[in-house]
N, C-alpha and C. Protein backbone atom coordinates (compact mmCIF):
# COMPACT_ATOMS: atom_id res chain seq x y z
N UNK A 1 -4.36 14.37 57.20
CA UNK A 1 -3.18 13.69 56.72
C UNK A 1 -3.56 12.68 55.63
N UNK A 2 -4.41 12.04 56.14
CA UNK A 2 -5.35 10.90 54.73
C UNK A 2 -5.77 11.72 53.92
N UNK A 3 -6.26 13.00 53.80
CA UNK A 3 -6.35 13.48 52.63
C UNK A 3 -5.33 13.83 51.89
N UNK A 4 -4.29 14.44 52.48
CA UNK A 4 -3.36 14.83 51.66
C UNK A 4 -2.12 13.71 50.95
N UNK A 5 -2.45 12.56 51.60
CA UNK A 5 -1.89 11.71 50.90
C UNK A 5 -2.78 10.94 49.43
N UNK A 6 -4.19 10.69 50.01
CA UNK A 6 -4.49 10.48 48.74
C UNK A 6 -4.39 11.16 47.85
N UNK A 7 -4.66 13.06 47.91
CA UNK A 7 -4.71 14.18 46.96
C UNK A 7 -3.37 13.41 46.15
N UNK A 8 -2.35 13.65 47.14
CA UNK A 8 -0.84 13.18 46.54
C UNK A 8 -0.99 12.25 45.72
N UNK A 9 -1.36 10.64 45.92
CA UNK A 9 -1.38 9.55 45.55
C UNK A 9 -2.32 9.58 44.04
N UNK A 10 -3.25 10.50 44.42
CA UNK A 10 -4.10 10.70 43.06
C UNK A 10 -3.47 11.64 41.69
N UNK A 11 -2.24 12.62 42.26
CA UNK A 11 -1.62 13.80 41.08
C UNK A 11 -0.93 12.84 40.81
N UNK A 12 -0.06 11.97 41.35
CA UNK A 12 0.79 10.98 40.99
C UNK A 12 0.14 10.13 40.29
N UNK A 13 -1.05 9.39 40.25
CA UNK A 13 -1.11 8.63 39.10
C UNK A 13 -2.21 9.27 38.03
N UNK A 14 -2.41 10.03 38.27
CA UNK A 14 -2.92 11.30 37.06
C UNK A 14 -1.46 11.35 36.12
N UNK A 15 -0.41 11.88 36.76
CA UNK A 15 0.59 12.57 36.07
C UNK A 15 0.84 11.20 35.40
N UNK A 16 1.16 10.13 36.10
CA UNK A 16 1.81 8.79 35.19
C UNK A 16 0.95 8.18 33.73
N UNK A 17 -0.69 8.28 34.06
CA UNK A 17 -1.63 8.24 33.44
C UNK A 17 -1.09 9.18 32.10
N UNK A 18 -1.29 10.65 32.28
CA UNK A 18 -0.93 11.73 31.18
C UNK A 18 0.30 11.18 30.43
N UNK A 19 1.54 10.93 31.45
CA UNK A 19 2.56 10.71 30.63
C UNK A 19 2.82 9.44 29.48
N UNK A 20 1.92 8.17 30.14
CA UNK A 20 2.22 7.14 29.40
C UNK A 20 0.88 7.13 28.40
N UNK A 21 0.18 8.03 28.63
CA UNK A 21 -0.58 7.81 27.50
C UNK A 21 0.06 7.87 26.10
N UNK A 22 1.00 8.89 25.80
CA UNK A 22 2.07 9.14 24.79
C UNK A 22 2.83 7.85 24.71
N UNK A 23 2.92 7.24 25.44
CA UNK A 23 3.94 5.83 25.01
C UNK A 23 3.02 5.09 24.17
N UNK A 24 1.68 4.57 24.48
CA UNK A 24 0.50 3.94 23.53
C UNK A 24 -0.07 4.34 22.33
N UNK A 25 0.57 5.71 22.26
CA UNK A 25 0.32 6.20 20.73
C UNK A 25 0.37 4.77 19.15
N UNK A 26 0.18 5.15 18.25
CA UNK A 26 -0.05 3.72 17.29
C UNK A 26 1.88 3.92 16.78
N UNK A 27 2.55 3.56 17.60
CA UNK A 27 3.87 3.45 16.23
C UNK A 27 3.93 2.79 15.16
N UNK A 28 2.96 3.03 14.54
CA UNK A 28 2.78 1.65 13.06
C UNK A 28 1.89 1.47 12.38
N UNK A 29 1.51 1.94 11.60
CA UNK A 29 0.09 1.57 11.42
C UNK A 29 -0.95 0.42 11.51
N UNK A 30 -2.11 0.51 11.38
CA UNK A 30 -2.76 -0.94 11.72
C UNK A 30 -2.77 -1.97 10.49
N UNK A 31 -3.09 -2.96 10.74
CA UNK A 31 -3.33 -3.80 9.78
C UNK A 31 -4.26 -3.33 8.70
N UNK A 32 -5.23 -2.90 9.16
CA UNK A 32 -6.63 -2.24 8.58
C UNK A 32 -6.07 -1.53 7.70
N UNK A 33 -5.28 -0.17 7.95
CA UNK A 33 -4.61 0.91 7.58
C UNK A 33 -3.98 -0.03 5.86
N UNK A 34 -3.30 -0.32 6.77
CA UNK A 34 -2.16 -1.00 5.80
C UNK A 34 -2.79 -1.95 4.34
N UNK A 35 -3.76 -2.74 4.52
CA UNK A 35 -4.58 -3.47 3.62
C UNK A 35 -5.08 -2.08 2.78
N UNK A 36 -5.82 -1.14 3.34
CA UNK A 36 -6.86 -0.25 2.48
C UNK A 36 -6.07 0.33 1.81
N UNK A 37 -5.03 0.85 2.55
CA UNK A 37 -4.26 1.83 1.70
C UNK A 37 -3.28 1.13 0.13
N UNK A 38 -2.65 0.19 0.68
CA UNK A 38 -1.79 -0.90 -0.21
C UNK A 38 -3.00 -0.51 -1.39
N UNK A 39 -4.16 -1.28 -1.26
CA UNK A 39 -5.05 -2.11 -2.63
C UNK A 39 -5.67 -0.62 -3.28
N UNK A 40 -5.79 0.40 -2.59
CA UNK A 40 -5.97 1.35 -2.91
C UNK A 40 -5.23 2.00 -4.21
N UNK A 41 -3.22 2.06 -3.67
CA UNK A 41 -2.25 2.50 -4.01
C UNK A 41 -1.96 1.23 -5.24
N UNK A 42 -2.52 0.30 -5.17
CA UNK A 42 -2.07 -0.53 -6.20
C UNK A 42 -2.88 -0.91 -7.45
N UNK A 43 -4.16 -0.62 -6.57
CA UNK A 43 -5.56 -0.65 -7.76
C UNK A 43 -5.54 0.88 -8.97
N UNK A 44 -4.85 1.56 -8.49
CA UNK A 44 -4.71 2.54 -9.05
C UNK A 44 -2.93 2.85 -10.05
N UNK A 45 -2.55 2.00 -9.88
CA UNK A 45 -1.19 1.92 -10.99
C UNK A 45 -2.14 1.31 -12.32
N UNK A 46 -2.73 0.38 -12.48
CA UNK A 46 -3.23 -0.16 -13.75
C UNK A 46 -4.58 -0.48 -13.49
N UNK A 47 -5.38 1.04 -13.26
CA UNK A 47 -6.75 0.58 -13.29
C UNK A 47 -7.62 -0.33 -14.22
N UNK A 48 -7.26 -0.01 -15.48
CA UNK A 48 -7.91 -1.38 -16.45
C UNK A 48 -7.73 -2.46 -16.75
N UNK A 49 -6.64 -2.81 -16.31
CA UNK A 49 -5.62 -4.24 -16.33
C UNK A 49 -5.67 -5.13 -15.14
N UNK A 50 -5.34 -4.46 -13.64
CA UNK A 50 -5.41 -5.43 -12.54
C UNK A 50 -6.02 -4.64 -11.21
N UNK A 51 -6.45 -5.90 -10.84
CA UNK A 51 -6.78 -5.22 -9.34
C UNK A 51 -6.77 -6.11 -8.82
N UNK A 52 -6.15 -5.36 -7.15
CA UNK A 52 -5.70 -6.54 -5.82
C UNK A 52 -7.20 -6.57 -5.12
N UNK A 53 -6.74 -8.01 -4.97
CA UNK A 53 -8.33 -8.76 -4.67
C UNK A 53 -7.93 -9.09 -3.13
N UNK A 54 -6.57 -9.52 -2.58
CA UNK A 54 -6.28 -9.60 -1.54
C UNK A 54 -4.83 -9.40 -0.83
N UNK A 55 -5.19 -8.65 0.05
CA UNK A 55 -3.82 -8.27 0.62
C UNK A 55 -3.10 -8.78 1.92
N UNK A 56 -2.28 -9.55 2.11
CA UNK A 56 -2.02 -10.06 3.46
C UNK A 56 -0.39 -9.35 3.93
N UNK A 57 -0.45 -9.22 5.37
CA UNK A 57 1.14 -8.73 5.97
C UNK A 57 1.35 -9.38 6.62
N UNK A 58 2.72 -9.82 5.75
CA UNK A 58 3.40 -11.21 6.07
C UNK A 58 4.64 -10.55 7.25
N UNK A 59 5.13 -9.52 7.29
CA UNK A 59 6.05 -8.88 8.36
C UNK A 59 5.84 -7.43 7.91
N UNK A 60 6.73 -6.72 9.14
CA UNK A 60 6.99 -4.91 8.82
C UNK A 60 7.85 -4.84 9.92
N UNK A 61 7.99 -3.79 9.30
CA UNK A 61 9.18 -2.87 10.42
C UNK A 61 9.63 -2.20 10.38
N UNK A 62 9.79 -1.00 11.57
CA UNK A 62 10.04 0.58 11.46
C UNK A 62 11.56 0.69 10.98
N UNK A 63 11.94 1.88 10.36
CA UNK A 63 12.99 2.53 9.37
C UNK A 63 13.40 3.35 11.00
N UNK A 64 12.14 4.08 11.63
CA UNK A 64 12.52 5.31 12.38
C UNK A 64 11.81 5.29 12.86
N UNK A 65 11.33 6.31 13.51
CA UNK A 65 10.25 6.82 14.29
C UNK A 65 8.66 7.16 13.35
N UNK A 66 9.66 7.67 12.40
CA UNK A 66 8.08 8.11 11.89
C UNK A 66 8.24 7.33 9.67
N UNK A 67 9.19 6.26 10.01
CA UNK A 67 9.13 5.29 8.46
C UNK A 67 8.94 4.21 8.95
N UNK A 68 7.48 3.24 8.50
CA UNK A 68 7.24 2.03 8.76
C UNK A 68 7.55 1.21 7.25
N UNK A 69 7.94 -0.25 6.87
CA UNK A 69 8.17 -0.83 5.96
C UNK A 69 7.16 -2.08 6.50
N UNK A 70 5.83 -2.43 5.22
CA UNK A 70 5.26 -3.50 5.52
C UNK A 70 5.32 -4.32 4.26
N UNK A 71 6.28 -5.61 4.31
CA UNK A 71 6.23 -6.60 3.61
C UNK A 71 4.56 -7.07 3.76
N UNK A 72 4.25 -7.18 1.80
CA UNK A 72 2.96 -7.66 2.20
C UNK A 72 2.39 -8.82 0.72
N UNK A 73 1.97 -9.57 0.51
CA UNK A 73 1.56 -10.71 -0.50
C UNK A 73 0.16 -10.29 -1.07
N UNK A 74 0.60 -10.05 -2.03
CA UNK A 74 -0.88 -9.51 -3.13
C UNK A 74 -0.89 -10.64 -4.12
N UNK A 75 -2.76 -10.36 -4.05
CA UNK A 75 -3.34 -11.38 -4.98
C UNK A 75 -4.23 -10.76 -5.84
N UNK A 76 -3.31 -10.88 -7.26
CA UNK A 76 -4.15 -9.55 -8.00
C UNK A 76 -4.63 -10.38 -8.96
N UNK A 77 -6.13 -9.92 -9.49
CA UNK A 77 -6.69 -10.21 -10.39
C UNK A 77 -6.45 -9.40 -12.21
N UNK A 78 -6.30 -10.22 -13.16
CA UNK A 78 -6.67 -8.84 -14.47
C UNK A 78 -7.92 -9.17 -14.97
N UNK A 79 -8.12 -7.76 -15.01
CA UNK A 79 -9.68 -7.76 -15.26
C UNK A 79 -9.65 -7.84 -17.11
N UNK A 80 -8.30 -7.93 -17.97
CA UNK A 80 -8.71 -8.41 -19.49
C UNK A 80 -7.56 -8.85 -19.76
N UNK A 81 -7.36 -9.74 -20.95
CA UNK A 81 -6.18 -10.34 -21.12
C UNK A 81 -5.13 -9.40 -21.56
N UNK A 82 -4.46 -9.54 -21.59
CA UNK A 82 -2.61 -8.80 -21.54
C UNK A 82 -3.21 -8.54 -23.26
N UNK A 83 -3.60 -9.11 -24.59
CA UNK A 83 -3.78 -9.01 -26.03
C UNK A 83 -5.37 -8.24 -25.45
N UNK A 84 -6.05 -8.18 -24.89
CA UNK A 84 -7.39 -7.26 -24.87
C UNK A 84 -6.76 -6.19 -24.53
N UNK A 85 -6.14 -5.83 -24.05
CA UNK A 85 -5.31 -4.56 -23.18
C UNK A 85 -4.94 -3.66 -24.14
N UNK A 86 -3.65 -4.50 -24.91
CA UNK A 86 -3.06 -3.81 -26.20
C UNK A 86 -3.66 -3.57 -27.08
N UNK A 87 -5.33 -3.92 -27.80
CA UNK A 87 -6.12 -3.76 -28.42
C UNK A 87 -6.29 -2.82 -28.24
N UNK A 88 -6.74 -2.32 -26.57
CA UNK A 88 -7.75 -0.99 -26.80
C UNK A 88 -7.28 -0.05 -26.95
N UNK A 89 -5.93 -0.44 -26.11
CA UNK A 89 -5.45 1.17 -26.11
C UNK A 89 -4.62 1.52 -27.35
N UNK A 90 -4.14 0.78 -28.30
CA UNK A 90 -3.64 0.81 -29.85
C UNK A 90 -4.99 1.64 -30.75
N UNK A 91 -6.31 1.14 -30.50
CA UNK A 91 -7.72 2.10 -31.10
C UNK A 91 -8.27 2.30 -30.19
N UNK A 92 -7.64 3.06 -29.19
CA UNK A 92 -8.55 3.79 -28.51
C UNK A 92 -8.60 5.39 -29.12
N UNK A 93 -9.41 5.94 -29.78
CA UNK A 93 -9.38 7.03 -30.33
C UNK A 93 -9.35 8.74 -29.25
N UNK A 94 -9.30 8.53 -27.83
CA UNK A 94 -9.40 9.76 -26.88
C UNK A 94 -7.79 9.70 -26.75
N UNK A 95 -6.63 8.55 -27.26
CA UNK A 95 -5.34 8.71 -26.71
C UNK A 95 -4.71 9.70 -27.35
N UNK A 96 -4.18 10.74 -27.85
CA UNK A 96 -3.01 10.84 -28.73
C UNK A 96 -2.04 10.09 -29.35
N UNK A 97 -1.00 10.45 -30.12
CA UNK A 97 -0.39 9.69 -30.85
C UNK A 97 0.47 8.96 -30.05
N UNK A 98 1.09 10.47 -29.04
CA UNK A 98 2.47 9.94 -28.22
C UNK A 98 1.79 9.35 -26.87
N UNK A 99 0.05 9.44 -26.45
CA UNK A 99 -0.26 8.18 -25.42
C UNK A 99 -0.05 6.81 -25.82
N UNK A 100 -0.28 7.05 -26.83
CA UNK A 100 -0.38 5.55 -27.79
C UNK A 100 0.98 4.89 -27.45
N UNK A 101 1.90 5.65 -28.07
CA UNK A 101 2.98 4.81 -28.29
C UNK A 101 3.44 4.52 -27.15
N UNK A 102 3.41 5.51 -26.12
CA UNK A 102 3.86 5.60 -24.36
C UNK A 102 3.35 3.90 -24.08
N UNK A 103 1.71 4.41 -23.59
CA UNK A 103 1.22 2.92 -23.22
C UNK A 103 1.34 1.48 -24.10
N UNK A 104 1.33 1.83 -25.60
CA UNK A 104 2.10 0.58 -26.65
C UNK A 104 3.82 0.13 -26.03
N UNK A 105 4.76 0.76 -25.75
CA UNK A 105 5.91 0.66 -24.91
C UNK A 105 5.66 -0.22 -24.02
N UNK A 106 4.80 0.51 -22.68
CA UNK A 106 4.42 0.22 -22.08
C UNK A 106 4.02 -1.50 -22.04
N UNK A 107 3.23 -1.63 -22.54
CA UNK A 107 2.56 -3.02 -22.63
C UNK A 107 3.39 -4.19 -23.43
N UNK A 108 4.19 -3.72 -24.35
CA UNK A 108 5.44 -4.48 -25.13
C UNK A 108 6.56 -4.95 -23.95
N UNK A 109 6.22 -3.97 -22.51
CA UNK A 109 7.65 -4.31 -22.50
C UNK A 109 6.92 -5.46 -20.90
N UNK A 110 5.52 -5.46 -20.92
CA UNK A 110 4.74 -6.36 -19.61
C UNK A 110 4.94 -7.27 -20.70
N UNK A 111 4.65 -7.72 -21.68
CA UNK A 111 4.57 -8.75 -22.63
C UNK A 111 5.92 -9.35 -22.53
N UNK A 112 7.11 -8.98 -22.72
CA UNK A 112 8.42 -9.48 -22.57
C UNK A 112 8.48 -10.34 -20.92
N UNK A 113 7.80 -9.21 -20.09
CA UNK A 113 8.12 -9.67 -18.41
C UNK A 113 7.48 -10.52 -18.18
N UNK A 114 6.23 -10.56 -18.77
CA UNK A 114 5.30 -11.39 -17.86
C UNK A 114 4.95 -12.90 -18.95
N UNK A 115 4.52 -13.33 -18.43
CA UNK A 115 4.17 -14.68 -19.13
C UNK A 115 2.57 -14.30 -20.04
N UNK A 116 1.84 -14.78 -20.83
CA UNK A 116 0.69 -13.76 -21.57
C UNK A 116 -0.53 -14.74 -20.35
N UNK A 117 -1.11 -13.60 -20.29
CA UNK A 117 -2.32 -13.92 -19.14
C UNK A 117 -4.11 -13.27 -20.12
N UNK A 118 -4.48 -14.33 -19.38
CA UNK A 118 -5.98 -14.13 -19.82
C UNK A 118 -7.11 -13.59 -18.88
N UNK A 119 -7.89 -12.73 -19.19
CA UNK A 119 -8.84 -12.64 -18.12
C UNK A 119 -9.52 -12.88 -16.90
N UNK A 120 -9.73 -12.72 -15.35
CA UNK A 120 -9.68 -13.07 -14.70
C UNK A 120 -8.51 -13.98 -14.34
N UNK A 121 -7.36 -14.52 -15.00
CA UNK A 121 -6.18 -15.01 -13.97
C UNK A 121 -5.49 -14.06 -13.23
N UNK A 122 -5.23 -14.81 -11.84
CA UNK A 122 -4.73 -14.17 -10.40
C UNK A 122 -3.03 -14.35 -10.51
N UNK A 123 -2.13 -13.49 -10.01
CA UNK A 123 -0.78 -13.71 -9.90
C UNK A 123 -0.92 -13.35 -8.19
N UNK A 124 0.02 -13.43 -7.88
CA UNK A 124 0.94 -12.96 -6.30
C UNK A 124 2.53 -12.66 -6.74
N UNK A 125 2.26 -11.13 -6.24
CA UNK A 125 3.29 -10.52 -5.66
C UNK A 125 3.39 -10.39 -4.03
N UNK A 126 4.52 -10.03 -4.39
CA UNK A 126 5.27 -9.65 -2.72
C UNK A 126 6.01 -8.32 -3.23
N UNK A 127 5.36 -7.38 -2.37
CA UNK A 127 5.92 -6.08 -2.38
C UNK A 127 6.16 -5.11 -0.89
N UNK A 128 6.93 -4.05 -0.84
CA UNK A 128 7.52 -3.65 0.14
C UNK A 128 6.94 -2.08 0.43
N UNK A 129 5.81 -2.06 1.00
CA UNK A 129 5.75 -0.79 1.10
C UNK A 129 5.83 0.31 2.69
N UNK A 130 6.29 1.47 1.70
CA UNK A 130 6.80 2.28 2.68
C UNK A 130 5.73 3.42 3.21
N UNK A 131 5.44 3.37 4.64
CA UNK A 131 4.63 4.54 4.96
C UNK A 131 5.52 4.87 5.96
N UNK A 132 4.64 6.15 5.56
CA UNK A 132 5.12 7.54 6.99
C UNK A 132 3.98 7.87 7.37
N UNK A 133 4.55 8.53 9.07
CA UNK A 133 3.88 8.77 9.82
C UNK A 133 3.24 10.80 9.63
N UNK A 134 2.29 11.25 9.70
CA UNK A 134 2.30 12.19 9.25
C UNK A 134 1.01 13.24 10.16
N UNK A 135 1.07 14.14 10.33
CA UNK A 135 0.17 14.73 10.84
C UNK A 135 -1.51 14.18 10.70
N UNK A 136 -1.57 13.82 9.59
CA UNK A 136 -3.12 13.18 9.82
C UNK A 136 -2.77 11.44 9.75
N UNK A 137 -1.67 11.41 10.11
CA UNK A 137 -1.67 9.74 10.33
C UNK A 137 -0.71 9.14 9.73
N UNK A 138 -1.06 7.84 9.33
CA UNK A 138 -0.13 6.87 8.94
C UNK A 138 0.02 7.03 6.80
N UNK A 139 0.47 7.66 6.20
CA UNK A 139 0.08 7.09 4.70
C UNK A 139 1.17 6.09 4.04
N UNK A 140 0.71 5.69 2.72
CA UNK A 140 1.48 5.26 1.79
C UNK A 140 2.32 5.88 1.05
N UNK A 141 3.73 5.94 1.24
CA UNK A 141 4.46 7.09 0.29
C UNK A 141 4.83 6.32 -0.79
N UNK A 142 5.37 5.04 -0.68
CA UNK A 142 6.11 4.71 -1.72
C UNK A 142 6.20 3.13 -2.22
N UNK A 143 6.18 2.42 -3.00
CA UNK A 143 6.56 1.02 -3.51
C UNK A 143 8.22 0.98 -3.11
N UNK A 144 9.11 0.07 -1.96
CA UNK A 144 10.21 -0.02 -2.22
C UNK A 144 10.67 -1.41 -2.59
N UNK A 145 9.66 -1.89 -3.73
CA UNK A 145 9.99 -3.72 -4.42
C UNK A 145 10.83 -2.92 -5.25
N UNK A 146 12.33 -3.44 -6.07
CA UNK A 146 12.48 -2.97 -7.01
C UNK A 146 12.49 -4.53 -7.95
N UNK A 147 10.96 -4.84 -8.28
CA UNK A 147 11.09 -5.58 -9.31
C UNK A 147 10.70 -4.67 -10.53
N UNK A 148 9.95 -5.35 -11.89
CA UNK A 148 9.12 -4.55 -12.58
C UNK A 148 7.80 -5.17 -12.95
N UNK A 149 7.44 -6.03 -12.39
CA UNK A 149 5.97 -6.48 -11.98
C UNK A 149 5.13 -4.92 -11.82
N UNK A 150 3.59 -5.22 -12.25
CA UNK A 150 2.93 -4.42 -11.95
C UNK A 150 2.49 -4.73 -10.68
């Protein structure tokens, strides 16, 4: 009779074990996640111009089940001044005509937005990004700041 109650007592918290393991799954990604991927996804919009030096998450919060939103404060560095920028790529001789004018646009219209910055100065943004949850995990799908900050 003592055996068959422990047998019992033991499928029972086997089965509870199995089941709630699925409740501890990550609904969210980690902090970790979230930093690498951000500076990653952001170091790569204007590789020659800026890069995030630090990333902090100031809040988040799920859309759904499988859309997380992490408000997060970037501290980006430019690696040349806003007038070194427009230099190169105006003679940079590998652009074409219509890269030229694209990224000349381009940089005319950060010059209007932004205040003129010099080398190594840091700004902070606050931006909103959106991940999903996805068969190999958590990624970055999307920027949802709608400023026009880089």
């Amino acid at each position: 009779m003592k055996q068959r109650l422990s047998f019992g007592l033991m499928t029972l918290l086997l089965g509870s074990f199995v089941f709630l393991s699925g409740c501890f799954a990550p609904d969210q990604p980690s902090d970790e996640q979230i930093q690498s991927q951000a500076k990653a996804f952001y170091n790569q919009l204007q590789p020659s111009l800026f890069e995030a030096v630090s990333i902090e998450k100031t809040n988040g919060y799920k859309q759904n089940d499988t859309h997380y939103v992490a408000e997060l404060t970037l501290i980006v560095r430019a690696k040349q001044s806003l007038e070194s920028y427009i230099n190169s790529i105006t003679h940079d001789p590998s652009l074409s005509p219509l890269e030229k004018m694209t990224s000349g646009m381009q940089a005319g219209l950060m010059k209007l937005s932004m205040a003129d910055f010099d080398e190594n100065d840091t700004f902070e943004y606050h931006k909103n990004y959106l991940f999903i949850k996805t068969d190999k995990g958590w990624l970055l799908k999307k920027d949802l700041t709608d400023d026009h900050n880089p």
